[in-house]
Protein backbone atom coordinates (compact mmCIF):
# COMPACT_ATOMS: atom_id res chain seq x y z
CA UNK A 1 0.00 0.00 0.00
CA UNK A 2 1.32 3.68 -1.22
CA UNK A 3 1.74 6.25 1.66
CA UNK A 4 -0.91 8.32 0.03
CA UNK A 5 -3.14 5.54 0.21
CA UNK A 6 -2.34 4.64 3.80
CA UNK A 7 -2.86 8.05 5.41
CA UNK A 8 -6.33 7.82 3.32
CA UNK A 9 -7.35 4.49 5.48
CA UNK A 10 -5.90 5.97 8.72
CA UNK A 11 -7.94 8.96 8.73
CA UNK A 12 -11.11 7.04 7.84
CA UNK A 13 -10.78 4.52 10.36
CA UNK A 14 -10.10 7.36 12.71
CA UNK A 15 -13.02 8.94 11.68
CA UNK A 16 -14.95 5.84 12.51
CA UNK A 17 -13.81 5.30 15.81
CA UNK A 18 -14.39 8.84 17.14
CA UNK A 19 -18.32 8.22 15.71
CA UNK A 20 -18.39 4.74 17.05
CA UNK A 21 -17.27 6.32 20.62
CA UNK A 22 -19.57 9.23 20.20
CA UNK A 23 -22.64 8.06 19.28
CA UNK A 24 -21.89 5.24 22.54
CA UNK A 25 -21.60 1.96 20.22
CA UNK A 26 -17.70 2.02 20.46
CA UNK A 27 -18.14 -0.81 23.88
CA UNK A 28 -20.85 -2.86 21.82
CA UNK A 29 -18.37 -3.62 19.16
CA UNK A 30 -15.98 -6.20 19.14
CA UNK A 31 -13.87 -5.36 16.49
CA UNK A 32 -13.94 -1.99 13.55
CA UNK A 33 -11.82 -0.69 11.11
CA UNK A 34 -12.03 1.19 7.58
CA UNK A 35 -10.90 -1.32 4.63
CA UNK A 36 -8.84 0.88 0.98
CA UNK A 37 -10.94 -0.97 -2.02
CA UNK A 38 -8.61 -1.58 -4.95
CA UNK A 39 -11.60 0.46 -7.11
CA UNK A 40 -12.58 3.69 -7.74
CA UNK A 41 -16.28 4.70 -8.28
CA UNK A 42 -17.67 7.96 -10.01
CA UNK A 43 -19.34 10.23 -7.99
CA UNK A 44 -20.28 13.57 -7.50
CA UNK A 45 -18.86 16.09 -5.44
CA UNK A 46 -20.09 19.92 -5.55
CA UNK A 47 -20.99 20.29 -9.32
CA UNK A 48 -17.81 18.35 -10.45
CA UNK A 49 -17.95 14.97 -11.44
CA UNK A 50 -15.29 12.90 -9.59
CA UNK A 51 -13.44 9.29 -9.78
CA UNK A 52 -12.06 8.69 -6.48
CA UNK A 53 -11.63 5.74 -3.83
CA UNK A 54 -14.42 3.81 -2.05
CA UNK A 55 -13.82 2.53 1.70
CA UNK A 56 -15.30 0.15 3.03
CA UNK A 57 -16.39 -0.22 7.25
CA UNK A 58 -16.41 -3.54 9.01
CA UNK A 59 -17.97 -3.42 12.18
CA UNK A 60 -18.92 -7.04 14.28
CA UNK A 61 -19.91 -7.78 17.39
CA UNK A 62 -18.47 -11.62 18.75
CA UNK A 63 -18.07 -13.44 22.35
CA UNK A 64 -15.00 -15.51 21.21
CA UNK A 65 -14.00 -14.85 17.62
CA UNK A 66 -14.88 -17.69 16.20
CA UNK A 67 -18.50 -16.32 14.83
CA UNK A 68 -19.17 -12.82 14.46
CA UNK A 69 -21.97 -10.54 13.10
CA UNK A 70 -21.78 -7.45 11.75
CA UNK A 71 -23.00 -5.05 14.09
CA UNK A 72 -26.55 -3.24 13.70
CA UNK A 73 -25.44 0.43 13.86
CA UNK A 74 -28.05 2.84 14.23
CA UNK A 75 -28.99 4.32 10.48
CA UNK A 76 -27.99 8.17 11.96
CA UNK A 77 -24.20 7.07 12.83
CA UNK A 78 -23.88 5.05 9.60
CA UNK A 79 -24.82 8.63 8.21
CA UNK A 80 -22.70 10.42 10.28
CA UNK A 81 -19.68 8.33 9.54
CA UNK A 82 -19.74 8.29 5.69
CA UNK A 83 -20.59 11.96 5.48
CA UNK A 84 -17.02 12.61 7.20
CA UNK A 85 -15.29 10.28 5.68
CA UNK A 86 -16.63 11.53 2.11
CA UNK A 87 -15.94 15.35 3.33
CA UNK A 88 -12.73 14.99 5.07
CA UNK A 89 -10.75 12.48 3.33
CA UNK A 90 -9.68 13.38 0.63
CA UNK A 91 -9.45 10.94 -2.39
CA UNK A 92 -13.05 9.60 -0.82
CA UNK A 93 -16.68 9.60 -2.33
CA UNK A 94 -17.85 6.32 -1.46
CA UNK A 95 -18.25 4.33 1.81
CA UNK A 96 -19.98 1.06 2.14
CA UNK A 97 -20.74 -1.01 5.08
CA UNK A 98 -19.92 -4.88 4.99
CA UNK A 99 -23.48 -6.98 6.52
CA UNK A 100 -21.32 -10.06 6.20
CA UNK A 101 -21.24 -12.73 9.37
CA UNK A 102 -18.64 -15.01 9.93
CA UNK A 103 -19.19 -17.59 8.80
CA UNK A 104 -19.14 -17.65 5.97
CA UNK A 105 -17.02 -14.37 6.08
CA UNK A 106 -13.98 -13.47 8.10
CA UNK A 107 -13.80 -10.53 10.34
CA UNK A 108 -10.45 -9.60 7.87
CA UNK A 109 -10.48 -8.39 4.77
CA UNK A 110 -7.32 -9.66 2.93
């Protein structure tokens, strides 16, 4: 991974942990982080078309590990986080959420 394009996943996954701790689901969750997608995706920024980066959030809740599932975040700090990330990282104008439970997922993306 480039510097550019690690200082791009460190402030997003920043971003999600100070909305995860603010909006009090931070102790809920097991494990979080911000994945870098090898894509870009058009979007639209201001009145300028743009092809930038997506990122994607993992977010699970798990007793041991060995199962997890992704964590029900309230709609209004899934909103929260991906209007930051969008606005303040730049290089960003998508953010998706992975809804997959382990099994048949991992908690990593690789």
């Amino acid at each position: 991974m480039t510097p550019e394009r690690l200082a791009v996943l460190r402030r997003a996954d920043a971003i999600l942990i100070e909305e995860l701790r603010r909006s009090g689901e931070y102790d809920r969750i097991w494990q979080a982080f911000a994945v870098f997608l090898p894509l870009q995706s058009v979007g639209v920024m201001g009145d300028e078309r743009t092809y930038e980066n997506a990122v994607a959030l993992r977010c699970v809740t798990s007793v041991d590990g060995m199962t997890a599932d992704w964590a029900r975040l309230p709609y209004e700090a899934l909103e929260r986080i991906s209007a930051r990330v969008v606005n303040e990282v730049a290089g960003v104008n998508r953010v998706v959420y992975d809804i997959s439970s382990k099994p048949p997922s991992t908690i990593e993306w690789e």
